[in-house]
Protein backbone atom coordinates (compact mmCIF):
# COMPACT_ATOMS: atom_id res chain seq x y z
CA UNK A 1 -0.93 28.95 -1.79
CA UNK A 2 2.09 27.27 -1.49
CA UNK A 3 2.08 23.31 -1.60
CA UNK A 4 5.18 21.01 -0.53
CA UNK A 5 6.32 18.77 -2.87
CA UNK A 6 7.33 15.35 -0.76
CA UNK A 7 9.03 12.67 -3.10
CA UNK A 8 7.99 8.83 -3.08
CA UNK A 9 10.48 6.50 -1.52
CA UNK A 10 8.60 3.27 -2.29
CA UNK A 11 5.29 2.20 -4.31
CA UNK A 12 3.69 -0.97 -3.66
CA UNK A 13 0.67 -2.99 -5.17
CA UNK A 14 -1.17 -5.40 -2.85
CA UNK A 15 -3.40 -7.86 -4.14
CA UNK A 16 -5.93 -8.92 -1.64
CA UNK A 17 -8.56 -11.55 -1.46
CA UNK A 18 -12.16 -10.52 0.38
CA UNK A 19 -12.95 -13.22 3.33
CA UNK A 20 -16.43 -12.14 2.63
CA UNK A 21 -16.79 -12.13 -1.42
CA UNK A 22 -13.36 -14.19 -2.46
CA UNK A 23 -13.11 -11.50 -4.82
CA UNK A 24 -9.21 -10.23 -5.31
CA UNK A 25 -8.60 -6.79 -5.37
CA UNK A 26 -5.82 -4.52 -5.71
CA UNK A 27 -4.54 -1.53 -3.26
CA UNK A 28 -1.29 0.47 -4.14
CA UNK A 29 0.40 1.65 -1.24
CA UNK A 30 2.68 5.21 -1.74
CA UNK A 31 5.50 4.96 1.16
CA UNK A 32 6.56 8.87 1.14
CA UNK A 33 10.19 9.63 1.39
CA UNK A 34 10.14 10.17 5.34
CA UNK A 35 12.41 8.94 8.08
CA UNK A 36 11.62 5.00 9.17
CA UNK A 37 9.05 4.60 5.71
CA UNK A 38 9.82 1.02 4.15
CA UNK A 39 11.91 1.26 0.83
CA UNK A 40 11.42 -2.30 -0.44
CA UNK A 41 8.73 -5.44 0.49
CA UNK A 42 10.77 -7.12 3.80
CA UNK A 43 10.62 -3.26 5.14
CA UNK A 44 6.87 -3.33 4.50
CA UNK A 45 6.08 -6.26 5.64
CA UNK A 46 8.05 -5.69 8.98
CA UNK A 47 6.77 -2.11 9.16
CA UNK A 48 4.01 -0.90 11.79
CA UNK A 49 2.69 1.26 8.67
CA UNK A 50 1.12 -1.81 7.11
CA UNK A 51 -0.37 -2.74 10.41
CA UNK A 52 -2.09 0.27 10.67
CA UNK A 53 -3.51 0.45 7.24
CA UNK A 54 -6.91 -0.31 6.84
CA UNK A 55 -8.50 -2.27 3.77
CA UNK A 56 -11.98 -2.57 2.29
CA UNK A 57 -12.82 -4.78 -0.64
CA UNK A 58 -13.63 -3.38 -4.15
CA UNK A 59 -16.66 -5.17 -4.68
CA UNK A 60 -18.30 -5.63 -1.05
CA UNK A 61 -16.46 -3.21 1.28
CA UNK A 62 -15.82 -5.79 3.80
CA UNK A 63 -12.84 -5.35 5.74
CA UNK A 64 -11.21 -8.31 6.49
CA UNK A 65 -8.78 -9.75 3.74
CA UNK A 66 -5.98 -12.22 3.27
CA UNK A 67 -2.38 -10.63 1.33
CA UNK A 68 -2.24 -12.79 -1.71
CA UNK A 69 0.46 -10.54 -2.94
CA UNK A 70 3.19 -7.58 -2.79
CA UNK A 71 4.54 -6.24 -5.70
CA UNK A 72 7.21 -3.44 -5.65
CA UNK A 73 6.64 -0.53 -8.37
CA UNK A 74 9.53 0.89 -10.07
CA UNK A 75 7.94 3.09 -12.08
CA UNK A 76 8.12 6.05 -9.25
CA UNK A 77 6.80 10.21 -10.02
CA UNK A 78 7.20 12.85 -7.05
CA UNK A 79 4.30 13.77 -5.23
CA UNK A 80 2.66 17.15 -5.85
């Protein structure tokens, strides 16, 4: 079987507090290396793709958060 191998344009990790809990919690975000995919945090936070992505808290699975946080990772592998 043969498997593309797509690289990784941007990582992010969001740090989110539950409206239900309080609890913070952390997502990482993998921006692919694809036409119009954010490459740093103004992209992402200007970018449809963030609006679309969905969130569920670690501890209570509700989905409705606040974005304490954004950081960039520079620490980034290819994706196999």
């Amino acid at each position: 079987m043969f498997h593309e191998v797509s690289t990784v344009r941007a990582a992010f990790t969001l740090r989110l507090r539950c409206h239900n809990c309080l609890k913070i919690t952390c997502r990482e975000l993998i921006s692919p290396d694809v036409e119009d995919a954010p490459t740093d945090i103004d992209e992402l936070l200007e970018s449809a793709w963030l609006r679309r992505q969905t969130f569920a808290c670690g501890q209570c699975d509700n989905p409705i958060a606040t974005m304490v946080s954004i950081r960039q990772d520079d620490d980034l592998e290819p994706i196999a």
